[in-house]
C-alpha atoms as a PDB file:
ATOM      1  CA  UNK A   1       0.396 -12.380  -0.993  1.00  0.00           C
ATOM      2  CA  UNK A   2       4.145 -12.568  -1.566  1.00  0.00           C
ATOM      3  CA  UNK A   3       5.895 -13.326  -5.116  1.00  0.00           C
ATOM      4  CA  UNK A   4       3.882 -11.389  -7.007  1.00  0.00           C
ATOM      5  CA  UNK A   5       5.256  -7.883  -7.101  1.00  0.00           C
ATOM      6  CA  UNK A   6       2.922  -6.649  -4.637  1.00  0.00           C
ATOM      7  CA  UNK A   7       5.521  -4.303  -2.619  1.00  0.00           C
ATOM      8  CA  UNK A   8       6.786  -3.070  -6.107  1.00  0.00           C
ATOM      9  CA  UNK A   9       3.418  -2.141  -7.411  1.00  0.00           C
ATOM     10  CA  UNK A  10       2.246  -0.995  -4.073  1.00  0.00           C
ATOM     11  CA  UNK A  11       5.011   1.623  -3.946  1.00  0.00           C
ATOM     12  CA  UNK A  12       4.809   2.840  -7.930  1.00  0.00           C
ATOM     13  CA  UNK A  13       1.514   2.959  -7.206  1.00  0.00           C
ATOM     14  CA  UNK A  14       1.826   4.926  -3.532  1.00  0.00           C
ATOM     15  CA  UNK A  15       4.434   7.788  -5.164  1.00  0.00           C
ATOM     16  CA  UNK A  16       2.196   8.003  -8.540  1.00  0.00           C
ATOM     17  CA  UNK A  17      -0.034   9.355  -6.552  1.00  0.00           C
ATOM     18  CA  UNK A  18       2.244  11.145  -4.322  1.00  0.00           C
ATOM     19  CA  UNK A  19       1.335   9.083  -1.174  1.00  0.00           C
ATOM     20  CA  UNK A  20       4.255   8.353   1.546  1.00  0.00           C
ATOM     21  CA  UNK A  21       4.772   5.721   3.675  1.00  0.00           C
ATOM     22  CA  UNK A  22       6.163   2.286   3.686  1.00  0.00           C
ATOM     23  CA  UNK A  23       5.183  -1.660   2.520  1.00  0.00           C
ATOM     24  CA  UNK A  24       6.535  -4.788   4.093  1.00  0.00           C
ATOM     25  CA  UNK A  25       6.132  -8.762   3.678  1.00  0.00           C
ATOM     26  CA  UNK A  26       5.250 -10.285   7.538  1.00  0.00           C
ATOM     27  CA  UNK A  27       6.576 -13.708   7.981  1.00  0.00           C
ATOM     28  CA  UNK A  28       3.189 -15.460   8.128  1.00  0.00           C
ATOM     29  CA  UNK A  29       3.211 -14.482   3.659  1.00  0.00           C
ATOM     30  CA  UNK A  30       0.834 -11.335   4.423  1.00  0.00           C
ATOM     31  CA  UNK A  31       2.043  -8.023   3.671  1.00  0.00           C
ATOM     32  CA  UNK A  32       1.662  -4.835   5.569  1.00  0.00           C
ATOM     33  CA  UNK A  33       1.485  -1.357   4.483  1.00  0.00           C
ATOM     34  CA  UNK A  34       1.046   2.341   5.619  1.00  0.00           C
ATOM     35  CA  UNK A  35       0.076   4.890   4.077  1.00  0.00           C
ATOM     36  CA  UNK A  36      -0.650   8.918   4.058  1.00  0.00           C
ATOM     37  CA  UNK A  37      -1.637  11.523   1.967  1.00  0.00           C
ATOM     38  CA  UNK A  38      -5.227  12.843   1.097  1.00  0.00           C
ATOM     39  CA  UNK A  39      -7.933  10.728   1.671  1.00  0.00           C
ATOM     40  CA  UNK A  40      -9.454  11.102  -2.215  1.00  0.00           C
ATOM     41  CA  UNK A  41      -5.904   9.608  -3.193  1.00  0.00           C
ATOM     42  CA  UNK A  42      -5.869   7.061  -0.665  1.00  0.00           C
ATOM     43  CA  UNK A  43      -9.013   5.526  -1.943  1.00  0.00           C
ATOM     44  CA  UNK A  44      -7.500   6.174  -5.423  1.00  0.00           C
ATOM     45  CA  UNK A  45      -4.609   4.149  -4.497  1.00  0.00           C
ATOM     46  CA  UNK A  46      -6.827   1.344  -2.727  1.00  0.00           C
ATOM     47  CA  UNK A  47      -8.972   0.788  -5.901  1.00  0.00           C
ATOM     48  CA  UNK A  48      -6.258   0.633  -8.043  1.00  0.00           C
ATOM     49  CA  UNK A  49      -4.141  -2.009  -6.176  1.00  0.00           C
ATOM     50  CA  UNK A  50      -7.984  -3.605  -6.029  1.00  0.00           C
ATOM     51  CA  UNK A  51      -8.980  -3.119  -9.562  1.00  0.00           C
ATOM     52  CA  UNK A  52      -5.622  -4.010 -11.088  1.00  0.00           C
ATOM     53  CA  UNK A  53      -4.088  -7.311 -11.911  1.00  0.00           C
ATOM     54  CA  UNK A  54      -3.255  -7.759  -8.238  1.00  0.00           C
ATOM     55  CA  UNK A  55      -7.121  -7.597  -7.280  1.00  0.00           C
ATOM     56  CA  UNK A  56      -7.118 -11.498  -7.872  1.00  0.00           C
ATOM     57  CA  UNK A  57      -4.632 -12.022  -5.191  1.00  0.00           C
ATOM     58  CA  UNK A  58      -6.240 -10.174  -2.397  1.00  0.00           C
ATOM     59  CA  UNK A  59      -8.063 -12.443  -0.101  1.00  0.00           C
ATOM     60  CA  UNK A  60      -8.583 -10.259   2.785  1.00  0.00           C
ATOM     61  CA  UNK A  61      -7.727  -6.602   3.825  1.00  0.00           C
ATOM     62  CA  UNK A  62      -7.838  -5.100   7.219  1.00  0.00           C
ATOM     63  CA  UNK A  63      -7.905  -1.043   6.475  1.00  0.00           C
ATOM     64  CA  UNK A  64      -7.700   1.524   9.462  1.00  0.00           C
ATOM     65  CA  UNK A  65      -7.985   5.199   9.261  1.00  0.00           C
ATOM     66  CA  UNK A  66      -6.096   7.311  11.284  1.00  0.00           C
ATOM     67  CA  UNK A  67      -4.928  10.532  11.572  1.00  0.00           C
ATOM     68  CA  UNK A  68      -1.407  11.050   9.553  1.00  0.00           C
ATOM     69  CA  UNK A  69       1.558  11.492  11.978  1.00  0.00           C
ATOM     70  CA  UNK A  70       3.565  13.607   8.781  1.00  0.00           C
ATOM     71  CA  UNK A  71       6.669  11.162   9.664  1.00  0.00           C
ATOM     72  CA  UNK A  72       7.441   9.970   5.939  1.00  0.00           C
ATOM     73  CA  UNK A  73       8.608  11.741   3.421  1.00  0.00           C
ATOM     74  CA  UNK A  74       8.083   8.827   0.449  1.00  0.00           C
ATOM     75  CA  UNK A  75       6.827   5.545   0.216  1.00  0.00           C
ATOM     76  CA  UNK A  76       9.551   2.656   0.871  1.00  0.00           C
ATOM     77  CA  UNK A  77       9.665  -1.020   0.734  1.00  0.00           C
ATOM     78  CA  UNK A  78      11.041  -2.125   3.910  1.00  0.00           C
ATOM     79  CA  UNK A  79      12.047  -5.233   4.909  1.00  0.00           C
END
């Protein structure tokens, strides 16, 4: 899903909602992404990257929960 300002709306969306963590293209044109914060904002943030214009460019999403390990302190493109 790269070239269409996924990263950039991933992480306006992530610190809107006062999420941290990071958001990277992989070489195979999927991006990755981790995230933390509270799980009511988490699911805030996943049905708003779903529900916006974005939505139409998401073929397939792999989510896993896990416990936060606190390391971030804001949400970063990485590269």
């Amino acid at each position: 899903m790269q070239g269409v300002g996924f990263r950039f709306t991933a992480q306006d969306t992530a610190s809107g909602l006062g999420l941290t963590g990071w958001v990277r293209n992989l070489r195979d044109g999927e991006v990755e992404l981790i995230c933390e914060g509270e799980e009511k904002k988490l699911k805030a943030f996943l049905d708003n990257m779903e529900k916006g214009f974005l939505g139409q460019y998401i073929r397939k999403k792999d989510i896993d929960w896990e416990e936060p390990t606190k390391e971030f302190s804001d949400f970063d493109i990485t590269f």
